[in-house]
C-alpha atoms as a PDB file:
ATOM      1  CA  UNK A   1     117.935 133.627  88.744  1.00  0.00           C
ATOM      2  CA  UNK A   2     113.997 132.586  88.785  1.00  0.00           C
ATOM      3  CA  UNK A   3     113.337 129.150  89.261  1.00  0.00           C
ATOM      4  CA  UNK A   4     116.741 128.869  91.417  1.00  0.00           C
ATOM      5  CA  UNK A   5     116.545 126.535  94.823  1.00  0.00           C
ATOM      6  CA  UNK A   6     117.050 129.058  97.566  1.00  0.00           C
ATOM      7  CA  UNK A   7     115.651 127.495 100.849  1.00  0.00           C
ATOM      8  CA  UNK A   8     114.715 124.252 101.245  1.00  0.00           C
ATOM      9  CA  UNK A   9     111.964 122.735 104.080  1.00  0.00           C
ATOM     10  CA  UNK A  10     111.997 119.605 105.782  1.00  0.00           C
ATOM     11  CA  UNK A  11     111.069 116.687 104.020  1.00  0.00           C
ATOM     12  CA  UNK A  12     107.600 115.730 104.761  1.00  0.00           C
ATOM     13  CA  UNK A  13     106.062 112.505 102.943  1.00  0.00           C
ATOM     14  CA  UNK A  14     105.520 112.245 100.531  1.00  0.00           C
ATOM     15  CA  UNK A  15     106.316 115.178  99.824  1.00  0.00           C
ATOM     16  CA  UNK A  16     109.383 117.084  99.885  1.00  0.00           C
ATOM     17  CA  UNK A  17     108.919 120.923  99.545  1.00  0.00           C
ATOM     18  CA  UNK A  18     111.313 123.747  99.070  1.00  0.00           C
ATOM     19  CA  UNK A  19     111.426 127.341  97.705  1.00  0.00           C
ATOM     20  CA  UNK A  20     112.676 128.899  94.071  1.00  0.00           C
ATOM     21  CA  UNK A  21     113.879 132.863  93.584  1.00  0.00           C
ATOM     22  CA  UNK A  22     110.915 134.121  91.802  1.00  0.00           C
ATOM     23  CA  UNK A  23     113.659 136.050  89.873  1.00  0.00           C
ATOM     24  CA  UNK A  24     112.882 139.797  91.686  1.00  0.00           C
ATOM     25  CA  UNK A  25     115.696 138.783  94.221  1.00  0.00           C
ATOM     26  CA  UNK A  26     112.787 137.102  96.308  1.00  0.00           C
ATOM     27  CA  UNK A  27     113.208 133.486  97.289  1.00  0.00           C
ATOM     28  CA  UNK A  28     109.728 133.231  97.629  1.00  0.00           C
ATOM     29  CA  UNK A  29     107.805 130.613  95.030  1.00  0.00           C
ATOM     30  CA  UNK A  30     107.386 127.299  96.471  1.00  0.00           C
ATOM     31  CA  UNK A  31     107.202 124.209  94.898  1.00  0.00           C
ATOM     32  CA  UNK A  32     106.600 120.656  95.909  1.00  0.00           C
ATOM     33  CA  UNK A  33     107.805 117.838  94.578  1.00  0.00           C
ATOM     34  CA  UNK A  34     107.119 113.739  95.153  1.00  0.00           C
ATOM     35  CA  UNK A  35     109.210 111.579  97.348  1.00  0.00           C
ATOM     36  CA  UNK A  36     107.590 108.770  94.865  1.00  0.00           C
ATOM     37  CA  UNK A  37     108.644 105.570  96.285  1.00  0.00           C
ATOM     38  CA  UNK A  38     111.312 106.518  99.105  1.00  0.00           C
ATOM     39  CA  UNK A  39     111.082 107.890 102.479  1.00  0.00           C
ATOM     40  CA  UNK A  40     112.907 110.873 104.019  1.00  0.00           C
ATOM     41  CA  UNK A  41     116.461 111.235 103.542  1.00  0.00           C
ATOM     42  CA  UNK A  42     119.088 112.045 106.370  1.00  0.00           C
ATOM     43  CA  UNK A  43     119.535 115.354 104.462  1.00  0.00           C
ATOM     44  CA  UNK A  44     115.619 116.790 104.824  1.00  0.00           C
ATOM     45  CA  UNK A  45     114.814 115.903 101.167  1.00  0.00           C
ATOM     46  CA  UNK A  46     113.957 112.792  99.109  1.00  0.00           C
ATOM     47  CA  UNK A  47     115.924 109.773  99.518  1.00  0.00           C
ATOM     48  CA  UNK A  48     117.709 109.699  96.173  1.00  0.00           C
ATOM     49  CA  UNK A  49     118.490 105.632  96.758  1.00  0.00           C
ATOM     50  CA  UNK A  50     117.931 102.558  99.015  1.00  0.00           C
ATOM     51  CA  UNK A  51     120.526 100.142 100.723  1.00  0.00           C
ATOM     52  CA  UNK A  52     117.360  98.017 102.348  1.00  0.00           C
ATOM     53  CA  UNK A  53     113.790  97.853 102.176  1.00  0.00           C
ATOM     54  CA  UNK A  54     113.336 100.373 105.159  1.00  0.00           C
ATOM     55  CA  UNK A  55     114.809 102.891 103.031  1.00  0.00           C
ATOM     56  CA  UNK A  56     111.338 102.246 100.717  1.00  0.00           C
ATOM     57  CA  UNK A  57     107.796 103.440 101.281  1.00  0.00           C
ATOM     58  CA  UNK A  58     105.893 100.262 102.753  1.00  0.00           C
ATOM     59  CA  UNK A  59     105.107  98.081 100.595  1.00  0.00           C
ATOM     60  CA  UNK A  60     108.042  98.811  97.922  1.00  0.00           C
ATOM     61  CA  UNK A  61     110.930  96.384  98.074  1.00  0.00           C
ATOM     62  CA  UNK A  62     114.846  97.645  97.062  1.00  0.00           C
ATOM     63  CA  UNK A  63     116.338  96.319  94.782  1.00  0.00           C
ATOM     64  CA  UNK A  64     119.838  96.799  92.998  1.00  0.00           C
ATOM     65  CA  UNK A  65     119.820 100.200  94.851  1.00  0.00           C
ATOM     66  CA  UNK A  66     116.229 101.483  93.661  1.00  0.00           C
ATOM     67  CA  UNK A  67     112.857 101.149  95.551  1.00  0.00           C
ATOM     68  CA  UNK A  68     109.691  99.838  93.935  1.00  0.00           C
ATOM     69  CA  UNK A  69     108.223  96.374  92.746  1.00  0.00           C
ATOM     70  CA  UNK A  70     104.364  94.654  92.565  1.00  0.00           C
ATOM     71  CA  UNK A  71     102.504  92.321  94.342  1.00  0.00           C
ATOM     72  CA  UNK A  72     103.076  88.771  92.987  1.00  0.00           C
ATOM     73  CA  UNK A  73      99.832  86.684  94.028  1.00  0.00           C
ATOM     74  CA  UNK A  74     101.511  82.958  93.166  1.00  0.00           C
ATOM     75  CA  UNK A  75      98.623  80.384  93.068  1.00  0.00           C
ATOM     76  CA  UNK A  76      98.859  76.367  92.432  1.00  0.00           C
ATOM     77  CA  UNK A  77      96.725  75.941  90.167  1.00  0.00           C
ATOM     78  CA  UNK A  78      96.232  77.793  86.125  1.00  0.00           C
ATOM     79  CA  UNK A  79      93.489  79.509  86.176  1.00  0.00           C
ATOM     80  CA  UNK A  80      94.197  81.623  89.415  1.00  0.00           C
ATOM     81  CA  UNK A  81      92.991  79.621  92.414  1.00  0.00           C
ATOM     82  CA  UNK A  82      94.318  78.437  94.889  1.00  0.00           C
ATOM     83  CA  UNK A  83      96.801  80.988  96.287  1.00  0.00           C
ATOM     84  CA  UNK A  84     100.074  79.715  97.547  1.00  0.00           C
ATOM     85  CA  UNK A  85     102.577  82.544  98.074  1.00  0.00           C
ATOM     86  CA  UNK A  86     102.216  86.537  98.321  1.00  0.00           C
ATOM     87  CA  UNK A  87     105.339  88.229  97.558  1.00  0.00           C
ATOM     88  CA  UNK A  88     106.222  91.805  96.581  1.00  0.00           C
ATOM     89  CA  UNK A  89     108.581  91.297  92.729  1.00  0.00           C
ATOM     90  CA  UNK A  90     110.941  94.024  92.029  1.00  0.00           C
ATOM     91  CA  UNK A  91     110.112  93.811  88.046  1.00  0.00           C
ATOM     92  CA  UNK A  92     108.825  91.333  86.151  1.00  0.00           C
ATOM     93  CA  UNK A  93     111.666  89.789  84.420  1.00  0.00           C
ATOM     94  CA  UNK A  94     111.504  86.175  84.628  1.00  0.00           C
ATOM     95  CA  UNK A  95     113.209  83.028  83.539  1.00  0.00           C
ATOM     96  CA  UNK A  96     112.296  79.721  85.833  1.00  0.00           C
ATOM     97  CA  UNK A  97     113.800  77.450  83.148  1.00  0.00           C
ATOM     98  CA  UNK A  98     112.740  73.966  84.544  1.00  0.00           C
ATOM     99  CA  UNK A  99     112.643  75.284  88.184  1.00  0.00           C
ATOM    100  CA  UNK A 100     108.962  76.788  90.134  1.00  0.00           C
ATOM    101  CA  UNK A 101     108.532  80.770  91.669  1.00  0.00           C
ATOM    102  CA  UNK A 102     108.836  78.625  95.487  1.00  0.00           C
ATOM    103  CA  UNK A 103     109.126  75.292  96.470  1.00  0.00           C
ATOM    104  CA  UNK A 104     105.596  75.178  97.786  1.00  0.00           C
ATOM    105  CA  UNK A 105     104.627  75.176  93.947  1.00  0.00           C
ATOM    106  CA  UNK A 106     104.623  72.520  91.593  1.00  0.00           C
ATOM    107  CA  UNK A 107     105.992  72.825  87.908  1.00  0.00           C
ATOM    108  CA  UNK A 108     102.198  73.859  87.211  1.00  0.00           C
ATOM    109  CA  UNK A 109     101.004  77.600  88.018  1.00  0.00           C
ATOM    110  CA  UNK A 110      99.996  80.673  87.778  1.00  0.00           C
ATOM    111  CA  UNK A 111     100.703  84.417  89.403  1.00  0.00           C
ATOM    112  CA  UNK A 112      98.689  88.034  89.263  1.00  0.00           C
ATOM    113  CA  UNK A 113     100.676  91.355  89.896  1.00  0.00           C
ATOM    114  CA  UNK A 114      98.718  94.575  90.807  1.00  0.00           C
ATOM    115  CA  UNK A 115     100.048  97.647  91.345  1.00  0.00           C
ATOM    116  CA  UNK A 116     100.982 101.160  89.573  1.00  0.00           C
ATOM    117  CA  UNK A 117     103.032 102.243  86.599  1.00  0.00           C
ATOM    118  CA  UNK A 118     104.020 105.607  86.134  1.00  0.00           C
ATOM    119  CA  UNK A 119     105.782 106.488  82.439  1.00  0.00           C
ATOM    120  CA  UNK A 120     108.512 108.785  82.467  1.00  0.00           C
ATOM    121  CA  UNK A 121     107.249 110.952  78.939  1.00  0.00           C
ATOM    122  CA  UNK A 122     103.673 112.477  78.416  1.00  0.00           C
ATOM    123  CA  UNK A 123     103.694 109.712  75.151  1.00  0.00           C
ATOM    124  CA  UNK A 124     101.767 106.867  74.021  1.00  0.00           C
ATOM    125  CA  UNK A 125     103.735 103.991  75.830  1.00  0.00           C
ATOM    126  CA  UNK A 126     103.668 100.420  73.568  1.00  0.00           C
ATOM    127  CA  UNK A 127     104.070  97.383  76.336  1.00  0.00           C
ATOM    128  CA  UNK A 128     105.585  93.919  75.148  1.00  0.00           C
ATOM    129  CA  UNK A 129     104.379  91.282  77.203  1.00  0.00           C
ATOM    130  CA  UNK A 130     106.783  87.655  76.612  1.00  0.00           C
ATOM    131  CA  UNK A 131     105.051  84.556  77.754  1.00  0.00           C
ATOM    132  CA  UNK A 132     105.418  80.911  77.903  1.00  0.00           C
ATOM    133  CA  UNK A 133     103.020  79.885  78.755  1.00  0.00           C
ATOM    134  CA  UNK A 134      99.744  82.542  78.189  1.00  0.00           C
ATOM    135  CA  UNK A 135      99.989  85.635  80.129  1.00  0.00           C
ATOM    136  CA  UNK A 136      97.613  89.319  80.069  1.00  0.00           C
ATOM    137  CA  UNK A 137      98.014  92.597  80.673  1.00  0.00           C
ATOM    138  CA  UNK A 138      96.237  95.389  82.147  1.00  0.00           C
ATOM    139  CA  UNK A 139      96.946  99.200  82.175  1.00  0.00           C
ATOM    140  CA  UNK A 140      94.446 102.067  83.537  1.00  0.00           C
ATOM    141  CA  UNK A 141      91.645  99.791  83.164  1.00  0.00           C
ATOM    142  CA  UNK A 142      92.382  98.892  79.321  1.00  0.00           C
ATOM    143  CA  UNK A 143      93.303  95.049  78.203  1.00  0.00           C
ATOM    144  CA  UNK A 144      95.906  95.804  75.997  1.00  0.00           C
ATOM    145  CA  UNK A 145      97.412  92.321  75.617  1.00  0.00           C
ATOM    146  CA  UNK A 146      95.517  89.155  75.553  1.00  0.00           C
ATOM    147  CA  UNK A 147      97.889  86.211  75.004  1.00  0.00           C
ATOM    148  CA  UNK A 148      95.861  84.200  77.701  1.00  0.00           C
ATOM    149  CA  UNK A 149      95.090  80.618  75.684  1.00  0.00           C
ATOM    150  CA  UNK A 150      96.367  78.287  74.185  1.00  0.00           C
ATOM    151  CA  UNK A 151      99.521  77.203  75.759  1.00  0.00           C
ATOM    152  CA  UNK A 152     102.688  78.306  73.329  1.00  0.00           C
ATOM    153  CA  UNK A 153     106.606  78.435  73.681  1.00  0.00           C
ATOM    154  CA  UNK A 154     107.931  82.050  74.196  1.00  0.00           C
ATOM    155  CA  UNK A 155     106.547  84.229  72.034  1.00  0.00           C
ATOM    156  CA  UNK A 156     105.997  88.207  72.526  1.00  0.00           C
ATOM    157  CA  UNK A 157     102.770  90.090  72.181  1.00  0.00           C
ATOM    158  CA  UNK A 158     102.230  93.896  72.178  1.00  0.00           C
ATOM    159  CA  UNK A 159      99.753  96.392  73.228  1.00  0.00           C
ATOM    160  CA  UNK A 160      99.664 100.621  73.177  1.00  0.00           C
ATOM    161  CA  UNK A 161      98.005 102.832  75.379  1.00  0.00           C
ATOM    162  CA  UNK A 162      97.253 106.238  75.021  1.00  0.00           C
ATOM    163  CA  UNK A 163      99.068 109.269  75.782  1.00  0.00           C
ATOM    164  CA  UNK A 164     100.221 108.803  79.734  1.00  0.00           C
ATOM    165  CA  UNK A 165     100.460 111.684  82.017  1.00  0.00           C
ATOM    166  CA  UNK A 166     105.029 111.904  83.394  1.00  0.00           C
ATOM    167  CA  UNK A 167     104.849 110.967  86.983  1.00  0.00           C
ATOM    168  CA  UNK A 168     101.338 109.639  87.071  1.00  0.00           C
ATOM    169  CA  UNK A 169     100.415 106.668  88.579  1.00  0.00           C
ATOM    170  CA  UNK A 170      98.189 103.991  86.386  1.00  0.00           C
ATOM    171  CA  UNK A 171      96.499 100.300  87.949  1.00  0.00           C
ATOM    172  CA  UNK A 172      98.538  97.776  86.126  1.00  0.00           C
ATOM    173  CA  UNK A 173      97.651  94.144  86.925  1.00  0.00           C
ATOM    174  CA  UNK A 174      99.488  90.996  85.182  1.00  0.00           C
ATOM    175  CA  UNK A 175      98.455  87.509  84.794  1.00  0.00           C
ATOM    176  CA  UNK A 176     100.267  84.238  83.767  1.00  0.00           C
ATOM    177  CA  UNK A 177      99.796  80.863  83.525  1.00  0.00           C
ATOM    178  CA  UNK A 178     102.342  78.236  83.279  1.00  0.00           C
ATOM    179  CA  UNK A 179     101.758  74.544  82.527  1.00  0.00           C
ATOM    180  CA  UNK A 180     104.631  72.477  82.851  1.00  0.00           C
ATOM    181  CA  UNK A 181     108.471  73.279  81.164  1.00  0.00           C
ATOM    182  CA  UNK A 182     110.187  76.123  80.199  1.00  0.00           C
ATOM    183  CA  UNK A 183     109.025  79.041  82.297  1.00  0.00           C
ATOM    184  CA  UNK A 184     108.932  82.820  81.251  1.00  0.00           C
ATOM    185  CA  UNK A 185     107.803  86.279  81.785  1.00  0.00           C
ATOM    186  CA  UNK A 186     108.762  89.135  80.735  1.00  0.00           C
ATOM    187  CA  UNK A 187     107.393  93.125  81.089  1.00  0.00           C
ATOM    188  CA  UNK A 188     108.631  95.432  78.814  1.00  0.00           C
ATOM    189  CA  UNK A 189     108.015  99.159  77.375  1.00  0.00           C
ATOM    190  CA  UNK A 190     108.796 101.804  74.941  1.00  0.00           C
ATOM    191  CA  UNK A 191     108.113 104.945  73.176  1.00  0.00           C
ATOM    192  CA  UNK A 192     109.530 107.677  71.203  1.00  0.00           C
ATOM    193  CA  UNK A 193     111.538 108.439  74.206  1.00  0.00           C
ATOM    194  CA  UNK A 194     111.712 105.128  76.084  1.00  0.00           C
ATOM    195  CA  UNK A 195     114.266 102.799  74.739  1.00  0.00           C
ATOM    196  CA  UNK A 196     112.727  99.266  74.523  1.00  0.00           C
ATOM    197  CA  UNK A 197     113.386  97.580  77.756  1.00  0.00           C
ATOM    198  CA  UNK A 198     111.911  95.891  81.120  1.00  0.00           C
ATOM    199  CA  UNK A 199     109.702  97.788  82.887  1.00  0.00           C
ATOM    200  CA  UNK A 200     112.389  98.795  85.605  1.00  0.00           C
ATOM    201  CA  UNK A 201     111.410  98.738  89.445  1.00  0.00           C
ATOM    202  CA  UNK A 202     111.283 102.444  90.087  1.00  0.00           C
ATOM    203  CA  UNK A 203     108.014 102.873  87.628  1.00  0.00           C
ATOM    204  CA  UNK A 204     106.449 100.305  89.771  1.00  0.00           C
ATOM    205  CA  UNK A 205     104.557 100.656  93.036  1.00  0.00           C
ATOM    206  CA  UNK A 206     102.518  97.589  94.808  1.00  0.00           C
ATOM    207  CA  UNK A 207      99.004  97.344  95.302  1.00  0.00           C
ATOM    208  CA  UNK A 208      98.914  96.143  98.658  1.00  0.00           C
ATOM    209  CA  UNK A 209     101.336  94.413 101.107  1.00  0.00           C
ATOM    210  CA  UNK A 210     101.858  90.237 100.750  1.00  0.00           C
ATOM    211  CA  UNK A 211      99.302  88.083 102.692  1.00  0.00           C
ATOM    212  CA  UNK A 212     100.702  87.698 106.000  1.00  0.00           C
ATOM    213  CA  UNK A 213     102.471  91.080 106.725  1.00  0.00           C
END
């Protein structure tokens, strides 16, 4: 039947390639396909899962079985100076309560993520960005939430992008600020096929490894 998997070739990142009947008997169209953010599995194709961070293209993290994440910048201070720790997040999806991102950080602070999204639907994608305190967002270049000042309790602000390309990746970059409190974060998406929801780890990839690695 055309479009069948007949042969498949060794998995070569990041890309794993094989060959479809062409439907004349033939096994002879071949098609490639992404590894996205795994390496290599044992079998010759894509890893379809992760049990540790070596089972992750460098510098995605696993996490609850899937491989992906962004580079937190955490800084001391606000406005986004004075970096304190680098760190690789799997989503973010936070709740500090009363407590700090590290213990080299005081209840005061403030953290960038960078990295790549990549939607799941060719749709226009609506991202909910809930802050306390002020918090940004940036897809594909666009400011599509601005939340940034004054300093508020949890509240949620959205943002829409156009029409995304399925399995594309798009700059993302994150900022918050916390001043003293309650602490939260949260990045979330939807669309007319994407249940509202965080943003989970395996549409993320980082920007960059953390300082220090």
């Amino acid at each position: 039947m055309r479009g069948t998997l007949c042969e498949l070739s060794a998995c070569k990142e990041p890309t794993f390639t094989a060959k479809v009947c062409n439907g004349l008997g033939t096994c002879a169209q071949e098609i490639a396909t992404s590894c996205g953010n795994y390496h290599c599995g044992p079998q010759g194709s894509c890893a379809p899962s992760c049990s540790s961070n070596a089972d992750c293209v460098d510098p995605s993290v696993c996490a609850r079985g899937v491989c992906g994440g962004l580079l937190g910048q955490y800084f001391y201070a606000t406005n986004l100076t004075d970096p304190m720790v680098s760190r690789v997040d799997p989503n973010i999806d936070f709740s500090w309560t009363d407590l700090t991102p590290d213990s080299s950080i005081g209840p005061s602070f403030s953290v960038e993520w960078t990295g790549f999204i990549t939607p799941r639907f060719d749709e226009t994608y609506t991202y909910h960005l809930l802050s306390d305190d002020g918090a940004r967002l940036f897809v594909d270049g666009s400011k599509l939430i601005d939340d940034w000042m004054p300093a508020h309790l949890a509240k949620e602000a959205s943002g829409s992008i156009p029409t995304l390309h399925a399995g594309q990746k798009y700059p993302i970059k994150v900022q918050y600020w916390q001043q003293v409190g309650q602490s939260v974060v949260r990045l979330s998406w939807s669309s007319p096929s994407e249940p509202k929801g965080p943003v989970p780890t395996s549409a993320l990839f980082p920007s960059a490894k953390p300082m220090g690695q």
